[in-house]
Protein backbone atom coordinates (compact mmCIF):
# COMPACT_ATOMS: atom_id res chain seq x y z
CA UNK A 1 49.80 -16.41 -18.96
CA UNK A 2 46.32 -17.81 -18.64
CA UNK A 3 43.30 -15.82 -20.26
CA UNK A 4 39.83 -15.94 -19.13
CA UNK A 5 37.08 -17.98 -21.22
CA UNK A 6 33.53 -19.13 -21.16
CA UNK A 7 32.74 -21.05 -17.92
CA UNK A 8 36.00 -20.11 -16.26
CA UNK A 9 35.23 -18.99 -12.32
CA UNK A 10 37.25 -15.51 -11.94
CA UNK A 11 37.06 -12.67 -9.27
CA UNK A 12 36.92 -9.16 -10.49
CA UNK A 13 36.51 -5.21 -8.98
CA UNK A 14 34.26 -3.56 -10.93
CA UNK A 15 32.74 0.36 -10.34
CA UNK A 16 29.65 0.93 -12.18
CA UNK A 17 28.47 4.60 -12.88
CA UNK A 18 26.25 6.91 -14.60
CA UNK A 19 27.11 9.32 -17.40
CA UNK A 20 27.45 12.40 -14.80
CA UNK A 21 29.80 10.32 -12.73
CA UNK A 22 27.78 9.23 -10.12
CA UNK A 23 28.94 5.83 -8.74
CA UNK A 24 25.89 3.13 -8.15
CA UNK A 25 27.29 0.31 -7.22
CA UNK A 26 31.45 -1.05 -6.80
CA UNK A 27 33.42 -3.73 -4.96
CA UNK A 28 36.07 -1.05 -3.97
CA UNK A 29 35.97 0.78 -1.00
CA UNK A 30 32.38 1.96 0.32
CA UNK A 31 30.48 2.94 -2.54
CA UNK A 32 29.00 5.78 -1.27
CA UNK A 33 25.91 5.10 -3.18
CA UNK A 34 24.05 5.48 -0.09
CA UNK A 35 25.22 8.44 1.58
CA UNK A 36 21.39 9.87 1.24
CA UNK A 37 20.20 6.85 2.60
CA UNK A 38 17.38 5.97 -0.16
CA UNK A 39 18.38 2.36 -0.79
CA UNK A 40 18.09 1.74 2.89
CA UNK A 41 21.60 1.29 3.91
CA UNK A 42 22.55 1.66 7.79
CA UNK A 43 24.93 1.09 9.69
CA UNK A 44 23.89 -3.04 10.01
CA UNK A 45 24.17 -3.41 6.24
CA UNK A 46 21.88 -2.74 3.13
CA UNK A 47 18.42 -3.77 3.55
CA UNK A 48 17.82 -3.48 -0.22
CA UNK A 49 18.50 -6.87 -1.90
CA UNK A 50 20.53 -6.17 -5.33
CA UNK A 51 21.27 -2.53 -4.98
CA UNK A 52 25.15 -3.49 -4.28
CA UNK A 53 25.28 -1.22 -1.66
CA UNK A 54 27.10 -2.19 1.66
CA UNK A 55 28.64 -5.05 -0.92
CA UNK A 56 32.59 -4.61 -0.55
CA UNK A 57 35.53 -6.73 -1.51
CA UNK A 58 35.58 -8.82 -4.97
CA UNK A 59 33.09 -10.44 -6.54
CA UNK A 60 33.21 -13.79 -7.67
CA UNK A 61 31.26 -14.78 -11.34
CA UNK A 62 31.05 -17.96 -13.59
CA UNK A 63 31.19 -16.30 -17.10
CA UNK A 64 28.41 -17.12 -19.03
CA UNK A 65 26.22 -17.86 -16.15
CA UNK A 66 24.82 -14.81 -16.38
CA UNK A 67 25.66 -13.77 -12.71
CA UNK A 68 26.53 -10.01 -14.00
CA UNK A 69 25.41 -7.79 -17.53
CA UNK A 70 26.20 -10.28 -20.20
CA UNK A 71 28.23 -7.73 -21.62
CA UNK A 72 30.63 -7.63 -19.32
CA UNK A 73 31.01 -11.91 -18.94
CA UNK A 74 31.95 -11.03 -22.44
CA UNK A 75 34.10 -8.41 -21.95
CA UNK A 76 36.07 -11.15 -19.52
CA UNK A 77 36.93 -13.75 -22.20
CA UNK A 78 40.26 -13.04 -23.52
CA UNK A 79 41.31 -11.27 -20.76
CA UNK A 80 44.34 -11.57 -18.20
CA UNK A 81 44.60 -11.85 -14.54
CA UNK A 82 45.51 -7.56 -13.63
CA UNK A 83 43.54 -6.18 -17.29
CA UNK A 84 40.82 -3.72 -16.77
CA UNK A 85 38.45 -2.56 -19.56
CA UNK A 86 35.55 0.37 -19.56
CA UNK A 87 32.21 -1.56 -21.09
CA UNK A 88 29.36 1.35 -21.86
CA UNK A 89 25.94 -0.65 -20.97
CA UNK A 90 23.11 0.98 -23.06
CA UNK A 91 20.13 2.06 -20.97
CA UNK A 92 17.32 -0.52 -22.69
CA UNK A 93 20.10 -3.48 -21.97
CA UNK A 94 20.70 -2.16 -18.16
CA UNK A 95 17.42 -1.21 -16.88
CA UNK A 96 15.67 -0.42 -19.94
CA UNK A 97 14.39 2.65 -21.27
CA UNK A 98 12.21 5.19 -19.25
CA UNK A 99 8.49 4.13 -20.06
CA UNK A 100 6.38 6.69 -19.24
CA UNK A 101 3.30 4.51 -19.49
CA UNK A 102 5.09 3.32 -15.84
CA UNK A 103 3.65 6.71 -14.45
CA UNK A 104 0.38 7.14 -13.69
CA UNK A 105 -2.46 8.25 -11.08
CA UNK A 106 -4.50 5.88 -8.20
CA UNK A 107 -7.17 7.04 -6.40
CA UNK A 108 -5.99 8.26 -2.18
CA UNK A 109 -9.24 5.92 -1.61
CA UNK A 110 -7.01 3.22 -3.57
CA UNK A 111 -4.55 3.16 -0.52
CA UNK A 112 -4.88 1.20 2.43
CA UNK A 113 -3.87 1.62 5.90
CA UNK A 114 -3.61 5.25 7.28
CA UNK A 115 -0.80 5.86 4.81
CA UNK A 116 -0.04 9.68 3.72
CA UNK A 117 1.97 9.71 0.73
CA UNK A 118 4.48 12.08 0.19
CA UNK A 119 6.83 12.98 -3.05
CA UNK A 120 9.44 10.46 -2.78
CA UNK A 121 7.62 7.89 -0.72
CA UNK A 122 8.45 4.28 -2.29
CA UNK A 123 4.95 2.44 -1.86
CA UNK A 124 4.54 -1.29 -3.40
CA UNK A 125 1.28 -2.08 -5.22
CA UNK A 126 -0.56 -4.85 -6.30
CA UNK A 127 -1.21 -5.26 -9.73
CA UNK A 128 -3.21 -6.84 -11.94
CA UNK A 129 -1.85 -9.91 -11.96
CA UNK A 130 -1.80 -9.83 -7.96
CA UNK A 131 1.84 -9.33 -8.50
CA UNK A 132 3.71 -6.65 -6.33
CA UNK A 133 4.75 -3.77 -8.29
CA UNK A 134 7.41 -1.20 -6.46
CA UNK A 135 6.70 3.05 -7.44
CA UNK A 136 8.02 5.69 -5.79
CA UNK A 137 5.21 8.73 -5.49
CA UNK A 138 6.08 11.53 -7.80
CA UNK A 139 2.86 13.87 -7.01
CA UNK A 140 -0.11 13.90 -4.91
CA UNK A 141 -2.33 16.22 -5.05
CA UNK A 142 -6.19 16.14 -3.19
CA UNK A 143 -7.93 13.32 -4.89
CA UNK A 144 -4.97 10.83 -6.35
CA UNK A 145 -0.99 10.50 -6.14
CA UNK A 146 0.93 10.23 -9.09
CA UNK A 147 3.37 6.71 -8.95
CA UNK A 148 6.53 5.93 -11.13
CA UNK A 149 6.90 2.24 -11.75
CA UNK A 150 9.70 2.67 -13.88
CA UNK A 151 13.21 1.10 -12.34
CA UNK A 152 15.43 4.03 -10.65
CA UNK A 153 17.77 3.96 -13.22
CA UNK A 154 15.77 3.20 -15.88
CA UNK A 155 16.92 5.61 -18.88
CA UNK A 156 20.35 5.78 -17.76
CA UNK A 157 23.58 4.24 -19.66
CA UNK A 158 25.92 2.80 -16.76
CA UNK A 159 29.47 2.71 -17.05
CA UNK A 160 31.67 -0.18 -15.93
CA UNK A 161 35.36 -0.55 -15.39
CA UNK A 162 36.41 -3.73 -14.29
CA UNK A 163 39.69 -5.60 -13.57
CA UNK A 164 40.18 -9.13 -13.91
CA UNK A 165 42.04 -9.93 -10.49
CA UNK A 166 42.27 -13.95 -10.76
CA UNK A 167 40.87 -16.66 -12.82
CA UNK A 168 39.79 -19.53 -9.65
């Protein structure tokens, strides 16, 4: 039976989730990671690049090309076509720890447009570097809102099984 190594094309299901259960992204099924709607999924598809919503069937990797958490191209080598394994990705090697340095306050004069921020609003900044920077407000009060530039999961540990279905 053939075994899965380093720069072998294979096609695997995987369900990622968090500690509390809560599935954020799968091949299986519908995910229902969108069922609230924040990642901008609709009925025409996700409009969220790289949130694996709206994403269904298997997905196809080169191990070691880093397509997926290095962790789990690792977890692949030595396995068989119809294995699964559970791989525990630590928060600061998924999307990293929570910084709180990432929150902080701008000015209301700060924003342009006739925008009126609200709690939950996901608003994308320039920064310093002219770069865009994505935050999602977290306060606003009179004079400033508070942002969060931190990544949505940022903090959390994700949980992935995955099943080797075929080596290609």
């Amino acid at each position: 039976m053939a075994i899965a190594k380093q720069g072998d094309k294979v096609k695997i299901n995987y369900t990622g989730s968090l500690e509390d259960g809560t599935i954020i992204d799968t091949t299986i099924g519908d995910s229902g990671c969108c069922e609230d709607d924040d990642c901008g999924c609709g009925d025409d598809g996700c409009e969220d690049d790289g949130c694996g919503c709206g994403e269904h069937g298997p997905m196809e990797i080169t191990i070691g090309n880093e397509d997926f958490f290095p962790q789990i191209e690792e977890a692949l080598v030595g396995m068989a076509p119809g294995e699964k394994k559970t791989i525990v990705i630590p928060a600061e090697d998924a999307f990293g720890e929570y910084d709180e340095d990432e929150v902080f306050a701008i000015s209301r004069e700060q924003l342009t447009g006739d925008i009126e921020p609200e709690v939950g609003m996901e608003l994308e900044l320039t920064g310093d570097d002219d770069e865009p920077v994505d935050v999602v407000v977290v306060e606003v009060n009179e004079t400033a809102i508070v942002v969060d530039a931190n990544h949505p999961l940022a903090g959390e540990d994700i949980t992935y099984e995955i099943e080797l279905l075929e080596i290609l």
